[in-house]
PDB file of N, CA and C in Angstrom:
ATOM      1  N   UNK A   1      12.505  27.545 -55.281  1.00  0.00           N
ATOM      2  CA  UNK A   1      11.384  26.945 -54.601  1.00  0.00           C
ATOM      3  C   UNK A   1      10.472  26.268 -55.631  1.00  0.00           C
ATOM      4  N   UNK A   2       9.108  26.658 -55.619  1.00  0.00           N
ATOM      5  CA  UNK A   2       8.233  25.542 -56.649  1.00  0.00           C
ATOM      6  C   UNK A   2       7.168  26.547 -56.781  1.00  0.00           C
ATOM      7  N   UNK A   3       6.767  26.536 -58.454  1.00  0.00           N
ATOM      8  CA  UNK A   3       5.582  27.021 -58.898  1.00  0.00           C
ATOM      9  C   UNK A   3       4.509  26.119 -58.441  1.00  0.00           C
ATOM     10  N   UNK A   4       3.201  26.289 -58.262  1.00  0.00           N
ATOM     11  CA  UNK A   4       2.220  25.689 -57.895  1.00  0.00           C
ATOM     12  C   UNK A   4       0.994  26.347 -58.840  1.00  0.00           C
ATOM     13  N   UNK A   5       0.164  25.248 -58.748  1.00  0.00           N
ATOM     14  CA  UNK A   5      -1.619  25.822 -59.535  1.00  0.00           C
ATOM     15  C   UNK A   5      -2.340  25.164 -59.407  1.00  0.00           C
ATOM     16  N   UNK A   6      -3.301  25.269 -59.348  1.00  0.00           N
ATOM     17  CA  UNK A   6      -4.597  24.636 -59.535  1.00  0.00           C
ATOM     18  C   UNK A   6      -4.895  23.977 -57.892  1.00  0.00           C
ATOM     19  N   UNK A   7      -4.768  25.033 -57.122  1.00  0.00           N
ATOM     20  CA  UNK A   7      -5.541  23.984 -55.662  1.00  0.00           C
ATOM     21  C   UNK A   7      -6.576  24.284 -55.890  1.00  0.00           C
ATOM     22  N   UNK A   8      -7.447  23.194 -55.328  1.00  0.00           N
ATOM     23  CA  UNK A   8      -8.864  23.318 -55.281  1.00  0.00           C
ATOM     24  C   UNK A   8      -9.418  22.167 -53.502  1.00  0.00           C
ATOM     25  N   UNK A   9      -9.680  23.270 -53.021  1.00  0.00           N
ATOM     26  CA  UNK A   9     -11.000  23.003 -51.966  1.00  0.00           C
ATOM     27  C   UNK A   9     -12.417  22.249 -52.256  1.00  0.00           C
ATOM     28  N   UNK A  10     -12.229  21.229 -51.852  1.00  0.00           N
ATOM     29  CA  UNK A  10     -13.284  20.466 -52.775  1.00  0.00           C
ATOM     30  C   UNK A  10     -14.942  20.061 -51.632  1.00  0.00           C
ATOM     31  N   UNK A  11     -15.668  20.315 -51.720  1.00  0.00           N
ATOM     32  CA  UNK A  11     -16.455  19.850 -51.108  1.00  0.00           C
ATOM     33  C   UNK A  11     -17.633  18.892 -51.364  1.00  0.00           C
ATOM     34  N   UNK A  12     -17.534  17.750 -50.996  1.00  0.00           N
ATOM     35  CA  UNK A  12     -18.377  16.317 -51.550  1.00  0.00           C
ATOM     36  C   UNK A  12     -19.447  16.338 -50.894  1.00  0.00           C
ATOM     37  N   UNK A  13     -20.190  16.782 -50.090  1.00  0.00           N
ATOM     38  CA  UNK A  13     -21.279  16.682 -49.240  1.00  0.00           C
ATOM     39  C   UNK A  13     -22.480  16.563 -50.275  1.00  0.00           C
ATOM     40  N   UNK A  14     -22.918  17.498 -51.129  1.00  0.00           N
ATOM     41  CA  UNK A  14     -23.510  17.316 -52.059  1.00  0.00           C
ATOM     42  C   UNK A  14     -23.611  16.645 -53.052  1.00  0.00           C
ATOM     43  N   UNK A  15     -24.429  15.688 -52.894  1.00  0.00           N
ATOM     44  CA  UNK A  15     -23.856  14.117 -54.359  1.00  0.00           C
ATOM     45  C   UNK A  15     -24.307  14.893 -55.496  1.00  0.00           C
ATOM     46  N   UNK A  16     -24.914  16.249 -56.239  1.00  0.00           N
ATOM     47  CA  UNK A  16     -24.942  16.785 -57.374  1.00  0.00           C
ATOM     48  C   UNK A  16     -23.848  17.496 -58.049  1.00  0.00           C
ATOM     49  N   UNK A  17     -23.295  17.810 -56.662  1.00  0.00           N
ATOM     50  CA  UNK A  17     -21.788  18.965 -56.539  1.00  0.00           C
ATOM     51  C   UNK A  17     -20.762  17.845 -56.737  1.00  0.00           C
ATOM     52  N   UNK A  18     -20.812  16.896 -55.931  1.00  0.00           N
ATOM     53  CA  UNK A  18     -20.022  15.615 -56.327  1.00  0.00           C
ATOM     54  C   UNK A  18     -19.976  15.021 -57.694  1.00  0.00           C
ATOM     55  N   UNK A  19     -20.099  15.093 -58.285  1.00  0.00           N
ATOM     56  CA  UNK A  19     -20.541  14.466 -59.506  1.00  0.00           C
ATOM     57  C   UNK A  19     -19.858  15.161 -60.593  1.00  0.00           C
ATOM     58  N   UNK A  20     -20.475  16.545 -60.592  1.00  0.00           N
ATOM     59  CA  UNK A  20     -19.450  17.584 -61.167  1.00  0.00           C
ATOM     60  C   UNK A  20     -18.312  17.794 -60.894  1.00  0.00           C
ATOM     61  N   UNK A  21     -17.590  17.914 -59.342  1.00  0.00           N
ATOM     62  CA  UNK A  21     -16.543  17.896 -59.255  1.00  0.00           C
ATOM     63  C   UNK A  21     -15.775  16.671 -59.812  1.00  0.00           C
ATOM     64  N   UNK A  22     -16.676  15.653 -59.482  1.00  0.00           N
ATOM     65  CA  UNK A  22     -15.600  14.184 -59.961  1.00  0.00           C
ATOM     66  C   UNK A  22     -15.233  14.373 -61.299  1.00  0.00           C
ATOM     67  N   UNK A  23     -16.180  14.531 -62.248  1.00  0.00           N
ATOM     68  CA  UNK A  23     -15.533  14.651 -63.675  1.00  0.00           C
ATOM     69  C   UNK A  23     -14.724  15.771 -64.007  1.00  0.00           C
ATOM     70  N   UNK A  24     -14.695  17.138 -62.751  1.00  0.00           N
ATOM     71  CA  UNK A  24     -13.715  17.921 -63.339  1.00  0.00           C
ATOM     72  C   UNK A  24     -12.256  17.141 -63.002  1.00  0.00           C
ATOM     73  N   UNK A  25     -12.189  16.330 -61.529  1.00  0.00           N
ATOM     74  CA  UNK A  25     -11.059  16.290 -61.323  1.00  0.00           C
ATOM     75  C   UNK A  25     -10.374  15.000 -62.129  1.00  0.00           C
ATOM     76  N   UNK A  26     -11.372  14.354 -62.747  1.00  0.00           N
ATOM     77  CA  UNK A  26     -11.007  13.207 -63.578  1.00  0.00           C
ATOM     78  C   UNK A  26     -10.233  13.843 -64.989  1.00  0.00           C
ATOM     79  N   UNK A  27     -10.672  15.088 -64.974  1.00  0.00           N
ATOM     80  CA  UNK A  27     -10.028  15.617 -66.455  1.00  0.00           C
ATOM     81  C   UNK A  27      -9.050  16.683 -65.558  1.00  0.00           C
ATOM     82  N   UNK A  28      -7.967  15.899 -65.214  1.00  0.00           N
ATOM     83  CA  UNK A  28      -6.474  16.698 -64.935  1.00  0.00           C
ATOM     84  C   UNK A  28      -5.885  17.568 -66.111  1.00  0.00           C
ATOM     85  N   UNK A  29      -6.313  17.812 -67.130  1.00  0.00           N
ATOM     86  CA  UNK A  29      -6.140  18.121 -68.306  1.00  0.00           C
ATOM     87  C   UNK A  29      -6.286  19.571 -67.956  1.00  0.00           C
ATOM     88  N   UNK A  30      -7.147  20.285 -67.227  1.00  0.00           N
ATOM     89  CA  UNK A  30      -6.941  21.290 -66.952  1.00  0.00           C
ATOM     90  C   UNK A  30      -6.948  21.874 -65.818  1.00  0.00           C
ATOM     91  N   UNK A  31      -6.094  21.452 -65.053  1.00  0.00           N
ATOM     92  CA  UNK A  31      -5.478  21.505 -63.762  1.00  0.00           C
ATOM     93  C   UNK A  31      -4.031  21.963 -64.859  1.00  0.00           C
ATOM     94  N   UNK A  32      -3.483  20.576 -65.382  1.00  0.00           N
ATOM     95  CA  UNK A  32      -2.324  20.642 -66.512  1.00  0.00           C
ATOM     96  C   UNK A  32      -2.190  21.932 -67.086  1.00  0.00           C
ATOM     97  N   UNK A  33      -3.297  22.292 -67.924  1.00  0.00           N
ATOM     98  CA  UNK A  33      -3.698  23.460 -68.619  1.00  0.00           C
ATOM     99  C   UNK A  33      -3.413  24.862 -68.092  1.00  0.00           C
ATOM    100  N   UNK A  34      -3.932  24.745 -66.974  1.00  0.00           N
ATOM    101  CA  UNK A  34      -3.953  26.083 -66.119  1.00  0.00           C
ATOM    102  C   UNK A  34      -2.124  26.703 -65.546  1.00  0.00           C
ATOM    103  N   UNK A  35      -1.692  25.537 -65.206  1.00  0.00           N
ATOM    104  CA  UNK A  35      -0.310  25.098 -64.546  1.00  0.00           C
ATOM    105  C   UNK A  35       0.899  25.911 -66.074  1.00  0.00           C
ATOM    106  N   UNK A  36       0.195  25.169 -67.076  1.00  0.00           N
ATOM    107  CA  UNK A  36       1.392  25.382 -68.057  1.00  0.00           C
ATOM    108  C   UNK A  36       0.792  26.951 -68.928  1.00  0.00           C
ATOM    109  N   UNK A  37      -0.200  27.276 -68.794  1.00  0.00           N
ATOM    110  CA  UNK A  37      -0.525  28.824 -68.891  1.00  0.00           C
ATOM    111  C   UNK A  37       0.195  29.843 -68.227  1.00  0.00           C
ATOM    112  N   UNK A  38       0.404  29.392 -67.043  1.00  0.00           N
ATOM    113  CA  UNK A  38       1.213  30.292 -65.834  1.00  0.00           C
ATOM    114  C   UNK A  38       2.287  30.225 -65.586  1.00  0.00           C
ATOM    115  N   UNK A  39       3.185  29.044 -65.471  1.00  0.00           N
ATOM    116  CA  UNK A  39       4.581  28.393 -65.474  1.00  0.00           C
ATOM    117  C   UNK A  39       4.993  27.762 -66.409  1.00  0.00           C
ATOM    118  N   UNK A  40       4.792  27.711 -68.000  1.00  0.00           N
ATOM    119  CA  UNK A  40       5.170  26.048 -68.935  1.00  0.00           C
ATOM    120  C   UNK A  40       4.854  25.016 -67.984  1.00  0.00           C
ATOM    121  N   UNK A  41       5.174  24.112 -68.996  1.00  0.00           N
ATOM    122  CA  UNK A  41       5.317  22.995 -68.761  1.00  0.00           C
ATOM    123  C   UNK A  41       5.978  21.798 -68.116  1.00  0.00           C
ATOM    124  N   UNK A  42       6.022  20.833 -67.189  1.00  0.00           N
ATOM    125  CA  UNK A  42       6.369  20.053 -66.326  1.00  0.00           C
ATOM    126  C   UNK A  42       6.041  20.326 -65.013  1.00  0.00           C
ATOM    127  N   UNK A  43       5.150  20.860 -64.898  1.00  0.00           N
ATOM    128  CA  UNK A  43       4.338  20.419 -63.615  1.00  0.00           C
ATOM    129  C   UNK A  43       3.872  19.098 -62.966  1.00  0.00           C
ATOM    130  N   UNK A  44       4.104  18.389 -62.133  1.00  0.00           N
ATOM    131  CA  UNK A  44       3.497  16.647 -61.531  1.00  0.00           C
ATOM    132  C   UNK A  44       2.245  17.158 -61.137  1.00  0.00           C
ATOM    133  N   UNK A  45       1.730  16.534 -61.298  1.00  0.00           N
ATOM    134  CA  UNK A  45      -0.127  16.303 -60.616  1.00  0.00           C
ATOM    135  C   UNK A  45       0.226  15.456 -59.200  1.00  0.00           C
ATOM    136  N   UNK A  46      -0.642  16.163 -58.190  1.00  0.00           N
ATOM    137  CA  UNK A  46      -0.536  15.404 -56.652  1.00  0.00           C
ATOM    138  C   UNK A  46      -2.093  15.869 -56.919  1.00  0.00           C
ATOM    139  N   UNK A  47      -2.410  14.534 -55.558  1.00  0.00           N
ATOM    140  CA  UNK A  47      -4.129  14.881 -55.451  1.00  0.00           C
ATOM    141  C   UNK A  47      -3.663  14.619 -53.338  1.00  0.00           C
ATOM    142  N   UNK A  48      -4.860  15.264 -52.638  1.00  0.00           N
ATOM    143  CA  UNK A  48      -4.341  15.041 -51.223  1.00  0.00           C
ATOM    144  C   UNK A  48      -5.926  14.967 -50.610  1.00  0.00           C
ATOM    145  N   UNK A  49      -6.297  13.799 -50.016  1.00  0.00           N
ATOM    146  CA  UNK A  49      -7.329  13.747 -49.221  1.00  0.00           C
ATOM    147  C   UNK A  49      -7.411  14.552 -48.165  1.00  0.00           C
ATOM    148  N   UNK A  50      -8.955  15.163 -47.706  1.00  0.00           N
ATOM    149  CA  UNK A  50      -8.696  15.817 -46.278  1.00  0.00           C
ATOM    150  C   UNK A  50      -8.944  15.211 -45.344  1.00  0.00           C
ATOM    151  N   UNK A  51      -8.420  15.637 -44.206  1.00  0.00           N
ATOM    152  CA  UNK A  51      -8.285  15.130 -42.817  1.00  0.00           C
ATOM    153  C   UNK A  51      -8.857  15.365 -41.809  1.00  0.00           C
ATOM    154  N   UNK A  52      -9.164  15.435 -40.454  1.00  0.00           N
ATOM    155  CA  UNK A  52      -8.981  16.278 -39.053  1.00  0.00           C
ATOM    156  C   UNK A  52      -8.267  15.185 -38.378  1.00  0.00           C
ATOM    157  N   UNK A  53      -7.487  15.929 -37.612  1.00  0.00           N
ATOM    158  CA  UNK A  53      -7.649  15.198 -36.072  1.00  0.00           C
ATOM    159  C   UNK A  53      -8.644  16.097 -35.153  1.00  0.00           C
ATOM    160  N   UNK A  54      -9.461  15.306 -34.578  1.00  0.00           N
ATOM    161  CA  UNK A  54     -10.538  15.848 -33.374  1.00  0.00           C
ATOM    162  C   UNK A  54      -9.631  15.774 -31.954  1.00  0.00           C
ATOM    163  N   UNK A  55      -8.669  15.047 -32.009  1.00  0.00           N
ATOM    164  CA  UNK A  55      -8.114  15.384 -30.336  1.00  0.00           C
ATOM    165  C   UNK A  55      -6.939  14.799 -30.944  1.00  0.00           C
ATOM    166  N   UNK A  56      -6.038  15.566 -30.406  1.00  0.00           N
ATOM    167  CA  UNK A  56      -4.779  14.949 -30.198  1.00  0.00           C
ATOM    168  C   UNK A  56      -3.467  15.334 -31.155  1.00  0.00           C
ATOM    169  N   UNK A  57      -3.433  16.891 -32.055  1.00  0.00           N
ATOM    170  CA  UNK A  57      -3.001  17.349 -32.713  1.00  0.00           C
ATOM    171  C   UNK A  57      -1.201  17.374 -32.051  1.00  0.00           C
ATOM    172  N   UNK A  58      -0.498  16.378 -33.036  1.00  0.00           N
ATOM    173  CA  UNK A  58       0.987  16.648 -32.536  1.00  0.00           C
ATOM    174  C   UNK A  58       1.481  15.707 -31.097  1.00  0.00           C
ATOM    175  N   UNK A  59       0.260  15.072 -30.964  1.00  0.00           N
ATOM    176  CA  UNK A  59       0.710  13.772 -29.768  1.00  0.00           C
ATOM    177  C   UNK A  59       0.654  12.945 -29.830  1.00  0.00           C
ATOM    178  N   UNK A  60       0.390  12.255 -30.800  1.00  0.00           N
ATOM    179  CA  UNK A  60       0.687  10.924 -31.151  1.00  0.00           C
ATOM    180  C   UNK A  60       2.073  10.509 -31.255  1.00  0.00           C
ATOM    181  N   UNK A  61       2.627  11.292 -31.700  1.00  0.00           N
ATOM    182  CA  UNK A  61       4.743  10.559 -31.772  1.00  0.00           C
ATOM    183  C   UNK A  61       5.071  11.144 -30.053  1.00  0.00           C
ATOM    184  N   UNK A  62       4.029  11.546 -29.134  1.00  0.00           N
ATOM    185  CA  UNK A  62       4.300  11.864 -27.623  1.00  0.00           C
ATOM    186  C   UNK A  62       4.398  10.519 -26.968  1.00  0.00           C
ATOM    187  N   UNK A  63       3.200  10.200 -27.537  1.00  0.00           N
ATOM    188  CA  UNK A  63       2.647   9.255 -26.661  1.00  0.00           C
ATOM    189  C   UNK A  63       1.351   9.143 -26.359  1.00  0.00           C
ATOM    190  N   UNK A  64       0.587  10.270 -26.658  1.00  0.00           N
ATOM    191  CA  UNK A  64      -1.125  10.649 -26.450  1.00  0.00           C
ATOM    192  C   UNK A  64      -1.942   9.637 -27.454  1.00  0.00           C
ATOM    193  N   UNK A  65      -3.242  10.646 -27.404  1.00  0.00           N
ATOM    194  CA  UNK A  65      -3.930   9.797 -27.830  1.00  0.00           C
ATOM    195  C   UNK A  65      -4.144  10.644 -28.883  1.00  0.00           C
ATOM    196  N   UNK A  66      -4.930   9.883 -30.436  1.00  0.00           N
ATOM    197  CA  UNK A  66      -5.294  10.830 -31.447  1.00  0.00           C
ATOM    198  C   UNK A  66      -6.684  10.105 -31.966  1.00  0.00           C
ATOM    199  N   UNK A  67      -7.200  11.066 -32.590  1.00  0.00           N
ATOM    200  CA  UNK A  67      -8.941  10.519 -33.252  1.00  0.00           C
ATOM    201  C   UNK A  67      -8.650  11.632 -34.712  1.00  0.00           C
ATOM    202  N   UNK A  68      -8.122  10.789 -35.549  1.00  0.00           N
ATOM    203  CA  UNK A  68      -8.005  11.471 -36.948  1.00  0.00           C
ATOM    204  C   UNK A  68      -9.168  10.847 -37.234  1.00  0.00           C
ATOM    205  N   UNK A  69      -9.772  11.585 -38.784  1.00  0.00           N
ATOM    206  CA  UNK A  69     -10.821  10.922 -39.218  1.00  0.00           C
ATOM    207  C   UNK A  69     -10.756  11.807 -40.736  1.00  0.00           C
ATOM    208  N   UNK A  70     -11.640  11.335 -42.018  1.00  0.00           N
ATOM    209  CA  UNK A  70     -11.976  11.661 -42.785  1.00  0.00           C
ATOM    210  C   UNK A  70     -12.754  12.956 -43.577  1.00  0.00           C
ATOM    211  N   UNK A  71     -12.511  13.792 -44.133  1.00  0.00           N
ATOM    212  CA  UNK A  71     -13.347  14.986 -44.354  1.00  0.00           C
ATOM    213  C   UNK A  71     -13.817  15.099 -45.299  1.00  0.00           C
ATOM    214  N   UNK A  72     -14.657  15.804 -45.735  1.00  0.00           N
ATOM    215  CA  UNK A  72     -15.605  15.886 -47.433  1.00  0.00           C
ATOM    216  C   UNK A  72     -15.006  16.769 -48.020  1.00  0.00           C
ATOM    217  N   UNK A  73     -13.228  16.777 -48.213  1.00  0.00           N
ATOM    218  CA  UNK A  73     -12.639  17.963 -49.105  1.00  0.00           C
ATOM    219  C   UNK A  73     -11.336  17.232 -49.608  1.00  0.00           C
ATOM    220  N   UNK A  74     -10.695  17.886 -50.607  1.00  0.00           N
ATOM    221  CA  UNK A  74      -9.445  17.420 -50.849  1.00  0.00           C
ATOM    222  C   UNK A  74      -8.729  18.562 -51.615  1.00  0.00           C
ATOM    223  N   UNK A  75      -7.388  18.089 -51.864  1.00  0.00           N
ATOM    224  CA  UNK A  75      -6.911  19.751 -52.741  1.00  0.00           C
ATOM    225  C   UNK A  75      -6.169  18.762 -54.090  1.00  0.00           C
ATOM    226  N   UNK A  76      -6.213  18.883 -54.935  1.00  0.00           N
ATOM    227  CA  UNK A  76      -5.329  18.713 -56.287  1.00  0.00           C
ATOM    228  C   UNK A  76      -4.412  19.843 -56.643  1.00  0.00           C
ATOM    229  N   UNK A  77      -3.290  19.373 -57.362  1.00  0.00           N
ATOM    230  CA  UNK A  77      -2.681  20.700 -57.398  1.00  0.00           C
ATOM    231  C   UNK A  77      -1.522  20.041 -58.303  1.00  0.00           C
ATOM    232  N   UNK A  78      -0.907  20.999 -59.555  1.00  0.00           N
ATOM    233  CA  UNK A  78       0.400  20.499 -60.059  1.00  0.00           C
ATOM    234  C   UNK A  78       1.690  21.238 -59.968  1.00  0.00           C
ATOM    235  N   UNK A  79       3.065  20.889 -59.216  1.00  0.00           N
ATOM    236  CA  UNK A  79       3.454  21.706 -58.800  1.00  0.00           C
ATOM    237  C   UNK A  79       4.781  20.887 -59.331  1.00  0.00           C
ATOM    238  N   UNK A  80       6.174  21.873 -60.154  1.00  0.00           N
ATOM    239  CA  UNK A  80       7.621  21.640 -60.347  1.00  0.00           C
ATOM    240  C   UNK A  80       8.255  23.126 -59.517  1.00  0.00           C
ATOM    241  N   UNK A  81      10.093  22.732 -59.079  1.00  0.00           N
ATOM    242  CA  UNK A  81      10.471  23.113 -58.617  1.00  0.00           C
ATOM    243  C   UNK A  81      10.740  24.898 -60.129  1.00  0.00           C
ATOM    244  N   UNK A  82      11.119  25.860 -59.338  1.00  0.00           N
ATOM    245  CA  UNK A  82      11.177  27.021 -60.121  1.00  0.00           C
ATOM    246  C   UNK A  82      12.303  27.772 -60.330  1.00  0.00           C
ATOM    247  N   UNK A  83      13.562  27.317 -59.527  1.00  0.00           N
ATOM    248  CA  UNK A  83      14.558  28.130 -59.169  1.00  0.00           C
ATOM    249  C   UNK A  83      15.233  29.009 -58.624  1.00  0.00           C
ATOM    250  N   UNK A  84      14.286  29.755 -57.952  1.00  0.00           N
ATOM    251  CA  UNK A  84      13.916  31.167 -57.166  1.00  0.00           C
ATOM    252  C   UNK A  84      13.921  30.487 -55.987  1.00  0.00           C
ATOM    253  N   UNK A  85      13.966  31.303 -54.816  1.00  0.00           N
ATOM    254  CA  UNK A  85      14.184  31.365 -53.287  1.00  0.00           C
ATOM    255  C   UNK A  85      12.367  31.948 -53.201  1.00  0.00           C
ATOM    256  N   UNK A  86      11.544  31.958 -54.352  1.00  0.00           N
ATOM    257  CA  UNK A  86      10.140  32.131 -54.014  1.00  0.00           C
ATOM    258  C   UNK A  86       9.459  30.698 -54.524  1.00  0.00           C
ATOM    259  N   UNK A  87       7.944  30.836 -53.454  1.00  0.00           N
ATOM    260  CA  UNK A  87       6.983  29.825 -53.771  1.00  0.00           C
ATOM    261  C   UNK A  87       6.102  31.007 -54.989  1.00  0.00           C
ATOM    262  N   UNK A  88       5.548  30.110 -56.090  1.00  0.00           N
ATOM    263  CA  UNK A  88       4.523  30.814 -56.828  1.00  0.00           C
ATOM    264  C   UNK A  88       2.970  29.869 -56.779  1.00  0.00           C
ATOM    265  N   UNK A  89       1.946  29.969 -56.158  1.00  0.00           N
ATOM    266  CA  UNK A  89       0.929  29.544 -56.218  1.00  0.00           C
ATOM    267  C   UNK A  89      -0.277  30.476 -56.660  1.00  0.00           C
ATOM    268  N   UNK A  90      -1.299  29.173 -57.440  1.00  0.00           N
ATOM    269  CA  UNK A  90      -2.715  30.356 -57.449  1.00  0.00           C
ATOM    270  C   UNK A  90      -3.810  29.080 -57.167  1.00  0.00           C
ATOM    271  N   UNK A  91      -4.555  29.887 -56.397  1.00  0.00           N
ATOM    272  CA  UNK A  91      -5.633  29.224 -56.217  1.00  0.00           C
ATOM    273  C   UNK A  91      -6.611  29.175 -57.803  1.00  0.00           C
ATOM    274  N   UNK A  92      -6.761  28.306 -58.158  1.00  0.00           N
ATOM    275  CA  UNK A  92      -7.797  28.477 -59.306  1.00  0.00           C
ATOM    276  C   UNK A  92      -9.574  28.236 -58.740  1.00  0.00           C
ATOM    277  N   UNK A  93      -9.454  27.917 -57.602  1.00  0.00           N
ATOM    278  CA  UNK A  93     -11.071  28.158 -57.135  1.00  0.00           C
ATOM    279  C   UNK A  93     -10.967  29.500 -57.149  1.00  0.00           C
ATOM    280  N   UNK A  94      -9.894  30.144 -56.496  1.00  0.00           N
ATOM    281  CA  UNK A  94     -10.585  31.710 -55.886  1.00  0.00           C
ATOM    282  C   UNK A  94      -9.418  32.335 -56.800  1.00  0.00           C
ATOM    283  N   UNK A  95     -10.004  31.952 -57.790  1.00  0.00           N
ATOM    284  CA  UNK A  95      -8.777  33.139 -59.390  1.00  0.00           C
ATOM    285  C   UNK A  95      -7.838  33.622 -58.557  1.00  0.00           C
ATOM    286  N   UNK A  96      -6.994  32.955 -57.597  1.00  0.00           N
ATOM    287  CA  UNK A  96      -5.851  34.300 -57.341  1.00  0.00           C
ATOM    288  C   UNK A  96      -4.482  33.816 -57.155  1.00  0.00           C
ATOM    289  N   UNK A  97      -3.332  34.472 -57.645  1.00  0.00           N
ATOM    290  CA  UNK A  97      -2.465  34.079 -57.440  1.00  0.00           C
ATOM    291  C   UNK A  97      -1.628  34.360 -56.447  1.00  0.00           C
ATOM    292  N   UNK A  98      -0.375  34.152 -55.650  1.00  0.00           N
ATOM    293  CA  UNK A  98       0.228  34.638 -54.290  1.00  0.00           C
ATOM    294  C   UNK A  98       1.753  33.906 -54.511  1.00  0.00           C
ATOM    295  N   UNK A  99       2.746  34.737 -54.181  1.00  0.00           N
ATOM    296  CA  UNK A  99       3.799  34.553 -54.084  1.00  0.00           C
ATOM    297  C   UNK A  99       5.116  34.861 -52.910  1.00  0.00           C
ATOM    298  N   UNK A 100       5.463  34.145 -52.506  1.00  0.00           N
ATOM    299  CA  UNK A 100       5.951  34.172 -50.876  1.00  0.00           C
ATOM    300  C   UNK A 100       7.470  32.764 -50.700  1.00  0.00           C
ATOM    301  N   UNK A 101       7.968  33.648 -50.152  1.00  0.00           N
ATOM    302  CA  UNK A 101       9.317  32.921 -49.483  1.00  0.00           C
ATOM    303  C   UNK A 101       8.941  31.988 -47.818  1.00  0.00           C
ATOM    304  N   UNK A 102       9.846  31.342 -47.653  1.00  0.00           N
ATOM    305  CA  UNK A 102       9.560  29.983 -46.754  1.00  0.00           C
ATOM    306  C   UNK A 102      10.058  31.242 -45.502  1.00  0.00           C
ATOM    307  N   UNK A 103      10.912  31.599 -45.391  1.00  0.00           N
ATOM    308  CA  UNK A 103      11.302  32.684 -44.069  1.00  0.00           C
ATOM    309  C   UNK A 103       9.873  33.552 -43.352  1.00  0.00           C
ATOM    310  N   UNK A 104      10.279  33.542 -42.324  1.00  0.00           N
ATOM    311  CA  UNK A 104       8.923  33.920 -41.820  1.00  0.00           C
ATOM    312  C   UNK A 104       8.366  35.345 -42.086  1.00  0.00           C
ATOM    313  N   UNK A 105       9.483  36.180 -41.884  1.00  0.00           N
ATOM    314  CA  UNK A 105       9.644  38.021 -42.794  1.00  0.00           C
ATOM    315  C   UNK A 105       9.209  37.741 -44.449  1.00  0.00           C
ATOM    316  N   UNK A 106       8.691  36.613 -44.750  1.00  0.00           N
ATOM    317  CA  UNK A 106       8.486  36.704 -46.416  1.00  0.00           C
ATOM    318  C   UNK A 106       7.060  35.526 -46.373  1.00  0.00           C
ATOM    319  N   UNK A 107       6.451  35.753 -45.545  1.00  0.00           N
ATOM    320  CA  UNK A 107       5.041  34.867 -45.176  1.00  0.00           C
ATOM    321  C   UNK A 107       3.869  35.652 -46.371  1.00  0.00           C
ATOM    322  N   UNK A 108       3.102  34.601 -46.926  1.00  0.00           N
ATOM    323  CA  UNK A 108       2.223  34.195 -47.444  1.00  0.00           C
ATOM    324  C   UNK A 108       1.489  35.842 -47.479  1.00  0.00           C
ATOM    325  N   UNK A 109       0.744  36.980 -47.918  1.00  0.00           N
ATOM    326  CA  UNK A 109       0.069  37.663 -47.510  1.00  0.00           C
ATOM    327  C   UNK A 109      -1.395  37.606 -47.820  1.00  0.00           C
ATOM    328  N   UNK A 110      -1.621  36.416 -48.681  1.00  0.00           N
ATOM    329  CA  UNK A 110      -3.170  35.657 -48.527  1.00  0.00           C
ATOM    330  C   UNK A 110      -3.252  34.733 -47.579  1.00  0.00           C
ATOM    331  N   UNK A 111      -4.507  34.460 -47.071  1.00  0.00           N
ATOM    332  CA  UNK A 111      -4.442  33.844 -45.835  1.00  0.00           C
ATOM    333  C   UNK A 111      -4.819  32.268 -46.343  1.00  0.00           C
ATOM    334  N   UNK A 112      -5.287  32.075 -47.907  1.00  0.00           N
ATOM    335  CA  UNK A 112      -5.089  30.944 -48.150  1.00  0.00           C
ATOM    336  C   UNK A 112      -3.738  30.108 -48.341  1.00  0.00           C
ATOM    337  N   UNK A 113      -2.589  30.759 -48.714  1.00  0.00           N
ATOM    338  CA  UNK A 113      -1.412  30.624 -49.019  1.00  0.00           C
ATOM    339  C   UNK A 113      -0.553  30.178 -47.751  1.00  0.00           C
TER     340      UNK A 113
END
């Protein structure tokens, strides 16, 4: 499966909090850092905007209607495949790490995971 690190829950609402976050996430260097502390090295950097849909979750390829829109969060994260039949992730906002298989008898037992 794939080691993972460094998600981060980001919240922009605050343009002081913003600011700080921007230059942490501008220095991927330790996102990198954190990733190759825990797993070596060759981790890819992904960054992922957040989302909602307000109506219409899963009906749009129906035929319905949908109202996606924009959110004040995003997650970064650097993640290579590991070899194992396990996922390895850690949240580095909330120091923790969690390790879990894709089968449903081997589910996540953090509820961020």
């Amino acid at each position: 499966m794939f080691q993972i690190v460094a998600i981060h829950r980001i919240n922009l609402c605050n343009f002081e909090a913003h600011i700080q976050i921007f230059k942490y996430i501008m220095d991927t260097a330790k996102i990198q850092e954190k990733f190759n502390s825990l797993y070596g090295k060759g981790g890819a950097l992904y960054a992922s905007p957040g989302r909602i849909n307000l109506i219409g979750e899963h009906t749009d390829y129906n035929g319905g209607f949908v109202l996606p829109g924009a959110v004040d969060k995003a997650m970064y994260c650097a993640v290579k495949p590991n070899g194992l039949n396990k996922v390895r992730a850690f949240a580095s906002d909330l120091n923790e790490p969690a390790e879990f298989g894709l089968r449903e008898e081997d589910k996540p037992e953090k509820g961020w995971a």
